[in-house]
N, C-alpha and C. Protein backbone atom coordinates (compact mmCIF):
# COMPACT_ATOMS: atom_id res chain seq x y z
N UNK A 1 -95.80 -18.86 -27.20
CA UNK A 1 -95.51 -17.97 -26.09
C UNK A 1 -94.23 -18.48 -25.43
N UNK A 2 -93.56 -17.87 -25.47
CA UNK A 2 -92.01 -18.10 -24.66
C UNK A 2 -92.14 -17.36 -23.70
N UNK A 3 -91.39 -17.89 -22.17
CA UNK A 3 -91.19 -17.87 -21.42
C UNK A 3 -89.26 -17.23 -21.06
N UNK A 4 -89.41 -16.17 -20.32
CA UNK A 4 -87.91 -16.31 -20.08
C UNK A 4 -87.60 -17.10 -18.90
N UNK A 5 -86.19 -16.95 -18.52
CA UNK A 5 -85.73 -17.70 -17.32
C UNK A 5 -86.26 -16.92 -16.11
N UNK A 6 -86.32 -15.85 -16.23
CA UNK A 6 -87.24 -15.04 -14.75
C UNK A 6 -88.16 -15.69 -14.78
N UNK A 7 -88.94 -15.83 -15.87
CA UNK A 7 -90.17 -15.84 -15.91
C UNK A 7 -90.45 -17.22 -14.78
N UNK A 8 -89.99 -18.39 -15.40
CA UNK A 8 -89.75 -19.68 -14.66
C UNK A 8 -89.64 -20.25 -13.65
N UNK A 9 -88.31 -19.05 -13.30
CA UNK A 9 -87.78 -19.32 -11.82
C UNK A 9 -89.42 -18.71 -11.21
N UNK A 10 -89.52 -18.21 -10.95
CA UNK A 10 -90.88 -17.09 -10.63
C UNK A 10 -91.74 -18.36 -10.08
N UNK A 11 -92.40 -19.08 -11.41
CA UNK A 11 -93.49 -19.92 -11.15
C UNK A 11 -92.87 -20.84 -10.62
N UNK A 12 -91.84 -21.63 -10.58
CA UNK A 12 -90.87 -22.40 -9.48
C UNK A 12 -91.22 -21.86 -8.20
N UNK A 13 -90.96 -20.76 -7.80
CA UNK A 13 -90.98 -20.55 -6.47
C UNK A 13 -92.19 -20.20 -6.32
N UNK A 14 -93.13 -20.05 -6.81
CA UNK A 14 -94.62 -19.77 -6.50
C UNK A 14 -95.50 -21.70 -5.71
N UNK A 15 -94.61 -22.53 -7.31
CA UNK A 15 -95.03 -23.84 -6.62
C UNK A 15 -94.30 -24.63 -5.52
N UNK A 16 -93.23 -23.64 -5.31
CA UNK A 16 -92.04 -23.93 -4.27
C UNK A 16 -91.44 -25.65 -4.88
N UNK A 17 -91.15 -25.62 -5.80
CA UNK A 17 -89.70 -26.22 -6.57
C UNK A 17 -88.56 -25.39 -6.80
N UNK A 18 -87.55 -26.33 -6.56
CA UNK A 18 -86.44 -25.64 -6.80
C UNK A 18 -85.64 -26.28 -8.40
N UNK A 19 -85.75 -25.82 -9.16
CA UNK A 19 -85.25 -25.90 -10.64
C UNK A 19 -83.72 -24.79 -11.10
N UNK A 20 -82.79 -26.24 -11.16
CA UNK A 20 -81.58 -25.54 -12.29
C UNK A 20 -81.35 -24.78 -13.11
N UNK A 21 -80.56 -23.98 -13.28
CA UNK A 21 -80.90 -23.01 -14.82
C UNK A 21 -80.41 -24.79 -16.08
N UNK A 22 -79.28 -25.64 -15.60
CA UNK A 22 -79.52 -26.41 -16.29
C UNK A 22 -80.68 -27.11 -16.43
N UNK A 23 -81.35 -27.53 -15.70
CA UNK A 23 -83.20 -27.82 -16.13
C UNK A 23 -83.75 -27.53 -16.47
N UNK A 24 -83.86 -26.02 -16.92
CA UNK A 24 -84.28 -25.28 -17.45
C UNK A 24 -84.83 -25.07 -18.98
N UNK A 25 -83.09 -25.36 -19.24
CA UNK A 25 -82.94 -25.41 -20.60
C UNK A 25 -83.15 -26.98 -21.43
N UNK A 26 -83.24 -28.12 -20.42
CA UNK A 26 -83.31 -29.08 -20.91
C UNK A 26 -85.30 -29.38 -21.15
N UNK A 27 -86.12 -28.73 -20.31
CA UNK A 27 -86.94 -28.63 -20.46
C UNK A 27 -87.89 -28.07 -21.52
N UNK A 28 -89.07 -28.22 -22.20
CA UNK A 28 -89.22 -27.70 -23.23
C UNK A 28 -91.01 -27.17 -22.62
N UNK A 29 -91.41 -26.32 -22.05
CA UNK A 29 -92.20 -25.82 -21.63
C UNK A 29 -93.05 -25.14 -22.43
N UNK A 30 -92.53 -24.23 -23.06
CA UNK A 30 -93.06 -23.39 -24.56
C UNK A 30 -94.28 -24.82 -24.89
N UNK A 31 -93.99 -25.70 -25.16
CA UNK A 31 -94.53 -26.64 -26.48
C UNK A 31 -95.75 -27.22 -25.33
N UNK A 32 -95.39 -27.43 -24.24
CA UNK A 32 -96.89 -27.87 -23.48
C UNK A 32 -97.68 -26.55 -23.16
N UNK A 33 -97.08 -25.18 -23.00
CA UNK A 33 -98.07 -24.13 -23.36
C UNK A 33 -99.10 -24.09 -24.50
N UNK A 34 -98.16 -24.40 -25.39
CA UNK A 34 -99.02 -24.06 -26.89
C UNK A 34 -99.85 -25.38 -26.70
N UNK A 35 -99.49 -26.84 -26.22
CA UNK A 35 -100.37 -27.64 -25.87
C UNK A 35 -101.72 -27.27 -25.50
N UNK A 36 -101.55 -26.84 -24.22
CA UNK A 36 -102.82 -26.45 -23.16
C UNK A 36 -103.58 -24.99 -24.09
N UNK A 37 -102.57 -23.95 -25.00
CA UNK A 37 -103.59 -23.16 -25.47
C UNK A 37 -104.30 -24.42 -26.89
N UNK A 38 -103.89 -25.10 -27.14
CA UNK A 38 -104.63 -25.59 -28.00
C UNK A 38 -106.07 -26.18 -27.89
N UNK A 39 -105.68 -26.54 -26.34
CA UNK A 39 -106.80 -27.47 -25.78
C UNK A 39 -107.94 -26.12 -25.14
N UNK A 40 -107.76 -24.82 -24.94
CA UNK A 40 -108.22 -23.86 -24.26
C UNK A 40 -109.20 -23.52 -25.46
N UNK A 41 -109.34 -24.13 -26.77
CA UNK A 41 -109.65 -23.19 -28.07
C UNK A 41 -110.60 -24.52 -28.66
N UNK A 42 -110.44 -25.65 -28.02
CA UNK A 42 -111.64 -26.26 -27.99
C UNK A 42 -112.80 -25.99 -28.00
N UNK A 43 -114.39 -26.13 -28.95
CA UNK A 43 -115.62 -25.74 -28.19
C UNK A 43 -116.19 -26.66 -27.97
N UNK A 44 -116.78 -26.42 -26.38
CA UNK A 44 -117.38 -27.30 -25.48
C UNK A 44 -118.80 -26.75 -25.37
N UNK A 45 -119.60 -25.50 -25.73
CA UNK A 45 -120.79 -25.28 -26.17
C UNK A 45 -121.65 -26.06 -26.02
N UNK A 46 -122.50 -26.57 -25.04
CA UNK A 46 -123.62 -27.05 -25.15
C UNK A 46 -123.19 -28.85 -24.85
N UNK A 47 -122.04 -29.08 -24.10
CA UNK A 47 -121.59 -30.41 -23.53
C UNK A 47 -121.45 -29.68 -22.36
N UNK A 48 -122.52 -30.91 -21.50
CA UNK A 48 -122.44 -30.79 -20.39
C UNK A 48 -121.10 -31.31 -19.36
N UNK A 49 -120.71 -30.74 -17.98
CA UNK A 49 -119.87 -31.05 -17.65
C UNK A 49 -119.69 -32.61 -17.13
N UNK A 50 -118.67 -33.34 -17.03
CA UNK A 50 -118.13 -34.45 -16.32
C UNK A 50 -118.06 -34.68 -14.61
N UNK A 51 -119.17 -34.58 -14.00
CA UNK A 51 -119.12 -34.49 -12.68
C UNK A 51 -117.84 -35.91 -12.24
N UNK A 52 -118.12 -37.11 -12.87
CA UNK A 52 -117.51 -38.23 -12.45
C UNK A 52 -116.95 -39.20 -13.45
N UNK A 53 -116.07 -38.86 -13.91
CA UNK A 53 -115.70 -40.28 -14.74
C UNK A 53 -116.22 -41.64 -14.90
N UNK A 54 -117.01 -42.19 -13.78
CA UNK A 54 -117.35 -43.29 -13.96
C UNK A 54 -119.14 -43.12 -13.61
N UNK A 55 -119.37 -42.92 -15.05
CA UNK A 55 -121.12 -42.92 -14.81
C UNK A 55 -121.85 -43.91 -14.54
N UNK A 56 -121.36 -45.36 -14.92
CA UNK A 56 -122.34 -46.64 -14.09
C UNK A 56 -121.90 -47.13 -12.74
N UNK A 57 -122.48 -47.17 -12.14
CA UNK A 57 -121.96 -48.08 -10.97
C UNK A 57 -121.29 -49.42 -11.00
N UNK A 58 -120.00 -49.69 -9.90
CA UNK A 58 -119.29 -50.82 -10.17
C UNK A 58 -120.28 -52.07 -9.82
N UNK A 59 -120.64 -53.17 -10.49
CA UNK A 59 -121.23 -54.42 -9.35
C UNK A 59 -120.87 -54.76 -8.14
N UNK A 60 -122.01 -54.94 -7.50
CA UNK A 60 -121.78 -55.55 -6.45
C UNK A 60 -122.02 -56.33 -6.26
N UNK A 61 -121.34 -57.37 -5.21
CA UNK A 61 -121.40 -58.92 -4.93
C UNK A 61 -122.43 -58.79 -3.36
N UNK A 62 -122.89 -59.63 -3.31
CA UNK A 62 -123.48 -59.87 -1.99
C UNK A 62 -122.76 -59.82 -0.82
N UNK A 63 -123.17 -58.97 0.60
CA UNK A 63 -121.96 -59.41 1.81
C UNK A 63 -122.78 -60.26 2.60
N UNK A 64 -121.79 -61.17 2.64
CA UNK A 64 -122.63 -62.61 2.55
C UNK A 64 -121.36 -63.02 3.88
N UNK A 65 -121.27 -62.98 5.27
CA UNK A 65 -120.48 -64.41 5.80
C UNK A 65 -120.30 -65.28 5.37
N UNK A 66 -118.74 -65.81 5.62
CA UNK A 66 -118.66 -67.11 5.71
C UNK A 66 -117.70 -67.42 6.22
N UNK A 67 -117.10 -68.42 6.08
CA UNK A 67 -116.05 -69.21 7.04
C UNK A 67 -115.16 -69.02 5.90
N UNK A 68 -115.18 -68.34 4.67
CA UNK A 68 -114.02 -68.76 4.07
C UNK A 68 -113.68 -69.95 3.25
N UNK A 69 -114.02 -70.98 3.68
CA UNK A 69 -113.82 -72.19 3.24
C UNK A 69 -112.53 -72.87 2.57
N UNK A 70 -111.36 -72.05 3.47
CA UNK A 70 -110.34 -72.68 2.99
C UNK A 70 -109.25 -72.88 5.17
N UNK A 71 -110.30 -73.27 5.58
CA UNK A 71 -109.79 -73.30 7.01
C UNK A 71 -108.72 -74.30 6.86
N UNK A 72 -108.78 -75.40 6.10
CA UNK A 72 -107.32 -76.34 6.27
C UNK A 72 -105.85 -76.12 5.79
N UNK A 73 -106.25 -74.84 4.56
CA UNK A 73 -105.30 -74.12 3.36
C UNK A 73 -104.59 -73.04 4.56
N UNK A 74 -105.12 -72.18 5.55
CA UNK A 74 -104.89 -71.64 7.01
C UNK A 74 -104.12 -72.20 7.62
N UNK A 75 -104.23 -73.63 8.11
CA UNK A 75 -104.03 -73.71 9.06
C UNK A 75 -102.86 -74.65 8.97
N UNK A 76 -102.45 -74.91 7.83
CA UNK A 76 -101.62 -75.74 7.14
C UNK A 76 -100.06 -75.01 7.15
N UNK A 77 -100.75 -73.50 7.59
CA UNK A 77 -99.44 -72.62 7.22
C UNK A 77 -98.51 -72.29 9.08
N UNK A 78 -99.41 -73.00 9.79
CA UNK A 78 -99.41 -73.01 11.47
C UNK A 78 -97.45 -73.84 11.53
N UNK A 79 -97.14 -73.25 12.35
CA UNK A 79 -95.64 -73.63 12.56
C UNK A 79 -95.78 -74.82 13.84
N UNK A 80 -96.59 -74.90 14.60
CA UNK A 80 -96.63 -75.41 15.74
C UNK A 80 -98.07 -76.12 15.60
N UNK A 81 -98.36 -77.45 15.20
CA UNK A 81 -99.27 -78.21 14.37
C UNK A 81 -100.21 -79.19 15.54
N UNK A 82 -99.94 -78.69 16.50
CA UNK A 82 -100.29 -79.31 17.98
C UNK A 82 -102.10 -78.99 18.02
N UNK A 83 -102.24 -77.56 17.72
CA UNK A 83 -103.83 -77.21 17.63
C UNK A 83 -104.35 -77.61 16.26
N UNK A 84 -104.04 -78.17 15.29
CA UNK A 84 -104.41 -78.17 13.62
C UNK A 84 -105.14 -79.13 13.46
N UNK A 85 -105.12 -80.24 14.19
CA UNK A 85 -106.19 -81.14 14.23
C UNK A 85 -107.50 -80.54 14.54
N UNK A 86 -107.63 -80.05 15.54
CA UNK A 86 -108.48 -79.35 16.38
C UNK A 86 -109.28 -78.26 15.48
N UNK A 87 -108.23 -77.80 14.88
CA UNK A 87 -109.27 -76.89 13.61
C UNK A 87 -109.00 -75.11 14.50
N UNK A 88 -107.71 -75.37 15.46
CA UNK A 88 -106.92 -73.88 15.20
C UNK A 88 -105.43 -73.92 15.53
N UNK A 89 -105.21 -72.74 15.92
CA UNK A 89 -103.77 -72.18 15.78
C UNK A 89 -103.36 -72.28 17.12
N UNK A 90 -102.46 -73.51 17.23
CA UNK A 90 -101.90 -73.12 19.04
C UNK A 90 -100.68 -72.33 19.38
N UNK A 91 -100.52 -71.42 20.15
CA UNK A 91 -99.85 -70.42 20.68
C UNK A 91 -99.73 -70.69 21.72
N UNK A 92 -97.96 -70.33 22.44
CA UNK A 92 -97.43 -70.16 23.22
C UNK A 92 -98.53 -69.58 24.66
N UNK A 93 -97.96 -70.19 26.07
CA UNK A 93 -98.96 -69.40 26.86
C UNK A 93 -98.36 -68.09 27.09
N UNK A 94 -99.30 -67.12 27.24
CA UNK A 94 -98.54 -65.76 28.11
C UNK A 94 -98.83 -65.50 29.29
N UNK A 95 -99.55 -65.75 29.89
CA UNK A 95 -100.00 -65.82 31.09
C UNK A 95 -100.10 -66.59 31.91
N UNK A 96 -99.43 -66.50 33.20
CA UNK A 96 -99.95 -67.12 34.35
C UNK A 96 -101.22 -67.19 34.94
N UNK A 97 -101.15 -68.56 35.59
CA UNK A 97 -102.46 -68.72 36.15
C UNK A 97 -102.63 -68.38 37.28
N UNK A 98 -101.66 -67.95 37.78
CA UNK A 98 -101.59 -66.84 39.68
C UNK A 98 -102.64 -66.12 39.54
């Protein structure tokens, strides 16, 4: 099934793209038609549909708290090493005590 250049521009502006007549021609559209009719001529008879691509469920891990256990790998990355003993992050004050 060939397509003319009306034809094209047409469905261009239906999907609101704007396409070159040089794009046009560099494009080969015809051949993914005959693609998709190929795939249209498939029989699917008696296969049920694909609600979800992924029919098992992913594992799950436990949600479990914790500290992480890398508090020194943290705190190691602290620019101002004054709280790091202490086991946090010391910051500048912002506030007055007025």
């Amino acid at each position: 099934m060939a397509f003319s250049k009306q034809q094209l521009h047409k469905f261009a502006d239906l999907i609101k793209i704007d396409i070159q007549d040089e794009k046009l021609e560099q494009m080969n559209i015809d051949s993914v038609v005959e693609w998709l009719d190929k795939i249209q001529q498939i029989d699917t008879a008696g296969i049920e549909p694909m609600l979800n691509p992924a029919q098992h469920p992913l594992p799950r891990r436990a949600d479990v708290v914790t500290d992480g256990g890398i508090r020194d790998a943290v705190l190691a990355n602290s620019p101002d090493k004054a709280g790091v003993s202490r086991g946090y992050f010391a910051v500048p004050k912002v506030m007055d005590g007025d």
